[in-house]
Protein backbone atom coordinates (compact mmCIF):
# COMPACT_ATOMS: atom_id res chain seq x y z
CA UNK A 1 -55.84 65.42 -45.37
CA UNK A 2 -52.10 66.10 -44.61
CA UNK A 3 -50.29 66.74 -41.76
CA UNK A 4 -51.23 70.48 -40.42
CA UNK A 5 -48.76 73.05 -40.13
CA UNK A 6 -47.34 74.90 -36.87
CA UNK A 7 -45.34 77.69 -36.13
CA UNK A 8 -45.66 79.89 -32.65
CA UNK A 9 -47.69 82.55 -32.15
CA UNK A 10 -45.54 85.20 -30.55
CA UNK A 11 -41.35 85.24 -30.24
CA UNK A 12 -39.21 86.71 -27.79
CA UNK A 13 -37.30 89.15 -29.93
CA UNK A 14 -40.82 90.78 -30.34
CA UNK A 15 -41.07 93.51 -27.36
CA UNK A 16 -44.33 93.38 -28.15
CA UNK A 17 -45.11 90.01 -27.55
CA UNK A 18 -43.04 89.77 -24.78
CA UNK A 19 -42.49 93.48 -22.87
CA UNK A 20 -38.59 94.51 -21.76
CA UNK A 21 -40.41 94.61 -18.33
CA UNK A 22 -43.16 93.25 -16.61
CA UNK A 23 -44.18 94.28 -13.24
CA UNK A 24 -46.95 91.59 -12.30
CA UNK A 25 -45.55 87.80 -11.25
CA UNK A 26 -48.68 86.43 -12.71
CA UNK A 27 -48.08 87.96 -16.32
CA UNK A 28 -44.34 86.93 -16.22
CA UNK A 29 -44.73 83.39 -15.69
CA UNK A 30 -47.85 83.60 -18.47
CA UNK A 31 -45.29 84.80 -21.20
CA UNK A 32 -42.33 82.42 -19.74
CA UNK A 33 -44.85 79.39 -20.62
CA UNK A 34 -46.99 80.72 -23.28
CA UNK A 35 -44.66 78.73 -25.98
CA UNK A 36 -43.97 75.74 -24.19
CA UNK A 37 -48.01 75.35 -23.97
CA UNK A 38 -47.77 76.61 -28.02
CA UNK A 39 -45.14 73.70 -28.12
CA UNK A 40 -46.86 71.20 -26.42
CA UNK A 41 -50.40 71.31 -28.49
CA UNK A 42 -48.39 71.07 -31.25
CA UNK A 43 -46.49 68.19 -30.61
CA UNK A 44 -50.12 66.63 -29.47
CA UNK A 45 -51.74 67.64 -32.32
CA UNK A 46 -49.14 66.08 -34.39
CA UNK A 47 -49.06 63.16 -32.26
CA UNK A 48 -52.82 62.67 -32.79
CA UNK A 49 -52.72 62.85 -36.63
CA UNK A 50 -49.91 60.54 -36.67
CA UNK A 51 -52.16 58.00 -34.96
CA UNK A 52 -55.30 58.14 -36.87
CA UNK A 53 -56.13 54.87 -38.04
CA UNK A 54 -59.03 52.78 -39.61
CA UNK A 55 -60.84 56.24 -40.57
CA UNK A 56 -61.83 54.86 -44.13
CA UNK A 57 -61.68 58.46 -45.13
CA UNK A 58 -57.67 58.21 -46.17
CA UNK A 59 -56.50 60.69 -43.57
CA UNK A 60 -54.88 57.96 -42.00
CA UNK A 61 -51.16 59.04 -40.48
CA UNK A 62 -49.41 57.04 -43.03
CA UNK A 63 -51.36 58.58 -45.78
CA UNK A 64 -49.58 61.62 -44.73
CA UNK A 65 -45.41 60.17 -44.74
CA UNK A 66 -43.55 60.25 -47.61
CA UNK A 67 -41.67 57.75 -48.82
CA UNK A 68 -38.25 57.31 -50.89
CA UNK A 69 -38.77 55.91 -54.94
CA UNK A 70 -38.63 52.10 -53.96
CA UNK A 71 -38.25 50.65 -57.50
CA UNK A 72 -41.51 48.17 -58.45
CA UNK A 73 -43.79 50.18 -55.97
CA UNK A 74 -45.50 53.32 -57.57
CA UNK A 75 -46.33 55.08 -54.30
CA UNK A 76 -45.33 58.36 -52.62
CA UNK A 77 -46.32 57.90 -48.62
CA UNK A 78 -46.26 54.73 -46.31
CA UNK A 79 -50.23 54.07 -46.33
CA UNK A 80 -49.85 53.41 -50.70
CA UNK A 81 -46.12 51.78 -50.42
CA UNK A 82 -47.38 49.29 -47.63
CA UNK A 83 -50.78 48.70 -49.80
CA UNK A 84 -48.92 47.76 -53.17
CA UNK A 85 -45.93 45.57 -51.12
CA UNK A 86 -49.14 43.99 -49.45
CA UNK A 87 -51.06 43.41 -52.66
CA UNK A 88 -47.27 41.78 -54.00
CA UNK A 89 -46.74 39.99 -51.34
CA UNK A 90 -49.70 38.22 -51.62
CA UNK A 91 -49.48 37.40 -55.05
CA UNK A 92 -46.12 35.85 -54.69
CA UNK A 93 -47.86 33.68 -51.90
CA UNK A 94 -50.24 32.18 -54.91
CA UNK A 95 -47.80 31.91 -57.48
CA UNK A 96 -47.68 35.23 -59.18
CA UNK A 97 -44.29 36.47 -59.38
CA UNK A 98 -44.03 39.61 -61.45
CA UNK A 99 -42.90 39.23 -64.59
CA UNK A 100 -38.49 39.83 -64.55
CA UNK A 101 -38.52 39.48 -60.71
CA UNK A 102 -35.73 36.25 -59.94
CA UNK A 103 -32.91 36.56 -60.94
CA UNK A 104 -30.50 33.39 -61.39
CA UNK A 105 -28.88 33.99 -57.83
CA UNK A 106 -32.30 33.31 -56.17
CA UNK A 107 -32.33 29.92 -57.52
CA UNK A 108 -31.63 27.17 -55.14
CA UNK A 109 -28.92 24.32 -56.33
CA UNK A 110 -30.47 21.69 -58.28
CA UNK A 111 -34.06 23.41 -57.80
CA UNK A 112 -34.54 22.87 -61.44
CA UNK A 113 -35.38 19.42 -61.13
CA UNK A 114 -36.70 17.79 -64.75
CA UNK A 115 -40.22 17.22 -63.90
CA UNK A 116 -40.40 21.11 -63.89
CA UNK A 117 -38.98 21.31 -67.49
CA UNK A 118 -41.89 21.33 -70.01
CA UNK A 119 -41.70 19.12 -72.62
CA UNK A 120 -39.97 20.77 -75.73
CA UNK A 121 -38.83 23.80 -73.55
CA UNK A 122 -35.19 23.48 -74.36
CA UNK A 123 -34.89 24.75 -77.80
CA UNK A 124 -32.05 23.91 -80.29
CA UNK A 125 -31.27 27.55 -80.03
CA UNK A 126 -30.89 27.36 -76.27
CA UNK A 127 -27.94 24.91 -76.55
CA UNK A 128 -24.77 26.29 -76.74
CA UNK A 129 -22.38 24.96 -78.95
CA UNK A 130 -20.58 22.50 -77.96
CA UNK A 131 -22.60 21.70 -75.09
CA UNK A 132 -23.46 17.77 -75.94
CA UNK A 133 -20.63 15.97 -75.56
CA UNK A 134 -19.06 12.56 -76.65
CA UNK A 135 -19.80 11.75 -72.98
CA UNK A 136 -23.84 12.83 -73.48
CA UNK A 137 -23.94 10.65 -76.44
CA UNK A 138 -22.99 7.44 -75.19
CA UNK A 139 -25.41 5.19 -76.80
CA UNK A 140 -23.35 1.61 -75.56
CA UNK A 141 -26.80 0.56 -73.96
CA UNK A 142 -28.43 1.01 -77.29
CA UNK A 143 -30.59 3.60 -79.31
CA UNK A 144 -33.72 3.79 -80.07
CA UNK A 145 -34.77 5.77 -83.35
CA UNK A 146 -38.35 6.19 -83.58
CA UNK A 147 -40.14 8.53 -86.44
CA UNK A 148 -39.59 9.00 -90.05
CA UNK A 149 -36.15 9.94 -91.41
CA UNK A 150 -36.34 13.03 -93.74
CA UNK A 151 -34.77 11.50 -96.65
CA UNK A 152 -36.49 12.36 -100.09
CA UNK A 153 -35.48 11.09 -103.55
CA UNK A 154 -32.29 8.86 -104.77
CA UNK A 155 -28.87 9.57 -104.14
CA UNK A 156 -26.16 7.32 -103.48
CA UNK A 157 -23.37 8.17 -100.85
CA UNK A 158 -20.38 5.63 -100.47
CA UNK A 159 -21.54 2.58 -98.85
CA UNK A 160 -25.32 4.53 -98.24
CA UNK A 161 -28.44 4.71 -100.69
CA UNK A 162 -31.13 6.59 -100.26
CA UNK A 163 -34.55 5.69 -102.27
CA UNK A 164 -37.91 7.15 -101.37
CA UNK A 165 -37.08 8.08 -97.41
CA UNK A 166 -35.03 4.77 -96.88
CA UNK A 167 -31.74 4.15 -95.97
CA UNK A 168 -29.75 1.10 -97.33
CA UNK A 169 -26.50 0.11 -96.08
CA UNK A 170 -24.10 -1.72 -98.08
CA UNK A 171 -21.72 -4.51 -96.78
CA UNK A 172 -18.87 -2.06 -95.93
CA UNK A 173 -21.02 0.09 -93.47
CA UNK A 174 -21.25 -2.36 -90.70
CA UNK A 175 -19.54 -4.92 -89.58
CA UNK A 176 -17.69 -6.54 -86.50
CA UNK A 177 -14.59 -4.84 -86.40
CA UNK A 178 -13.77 -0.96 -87.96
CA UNK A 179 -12.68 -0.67 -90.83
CA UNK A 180 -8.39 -0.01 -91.15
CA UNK A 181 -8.82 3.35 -92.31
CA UNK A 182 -10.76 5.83 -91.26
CA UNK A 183 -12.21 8.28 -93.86
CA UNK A 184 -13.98 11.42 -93.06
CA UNK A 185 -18.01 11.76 -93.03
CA UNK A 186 -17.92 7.55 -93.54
CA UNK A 187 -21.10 6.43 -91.22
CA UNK A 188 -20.10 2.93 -89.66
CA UNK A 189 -22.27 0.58 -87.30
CA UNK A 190 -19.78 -1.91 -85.44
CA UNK A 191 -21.89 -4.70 -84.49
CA UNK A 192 -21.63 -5.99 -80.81
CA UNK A 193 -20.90 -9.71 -80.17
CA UNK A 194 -22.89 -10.96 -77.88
CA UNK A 195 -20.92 -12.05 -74.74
């Protein structure tokens, strides 16, 4: 049901409706309030449908008030736009945001804490370049290498061989103080004294 239409029944440029002259008192007031009594019951009427409420037939007043295009709600009157924004709102009370909703402004500072990161959720991809630093690779407290190193076959590089996945080091790849000259791509290990 929508809201019902209204217009007067009679207008004063209509000497028909309302007669040049009138010689009884009684008929003269009649006319003067004849459409502010029209007025009135429509205003009421109005008033009434705007009011209707829990009918459970959807001729509730809101069914009947358009709405402005709010983006992510697919409704055209208040009663559908408040149903959807309800239905999202509680779904964003258990957890289901829709899909492209927060942007990166909505994030709080440091609310990205790493027991939310999934394991293997940063991707090499993901990184940008440059983005590990000499100061993110500061291994001075030792490294741990755990794993098999994808080495196949023999092939000899400087001071390294390679034979069937291993790695041997000859006596000029390590020691206790670098070497005088450096030489590009030469892997060293500088072994720490103990204090």
């Amino acid at each position: 049901m929508s809201l019902s239409n209204f217009a007067l029944t009679k207008s004063w440029e209509n000497a028909e409706d309302f007669p040049t002259y009138e010689a009884e008192e009684a008929q003269v007031r009649a006319d003067m309030q004849c459409l502010f009594d029209e007025l009135a019951a429509g205003i009421q009427k109005l008033i009434n449908e705007l009011q209707k409420k829990n009918t459970g037939t959807g001729d509730a007043g809101a069914n009947n008030i358009g709405i402005d295009a709010i983006p992510g709600v697919s409704a055209n009157n208040v009663q559908s736009a408040l149903s959807v924004l309800e239905t999202q709102v509680v779904a964003a009370t258990l957890g289901t945001i829709p899909d492209n909703s927060i942007e990166t402004a909505k994030y709080k500072d440091s609310s990205v804490a790493t027991a939310k990161i999934a394991d293997g959720a940063i991707t090499t991809a993901k990184l940008a370049n440059s983005a590990v630093t000499g100061a993110k690779c500061d291994f001075t407290s030792g490294l741990t290498v755990a794993g098999t190193l994808g080495v196949t076959g023999n092939t000899t590089l400087g001071a390294i061989t390679t034979m069937n996945g291993k790695i041997f080091l000859s006596s000029d790849s390590y020691g206790d103080t670098l070497p005088g000259t450096a030489e590009a791509g030469r892997l060293f290990f500088l072994e720490v004294q103990a204090p």
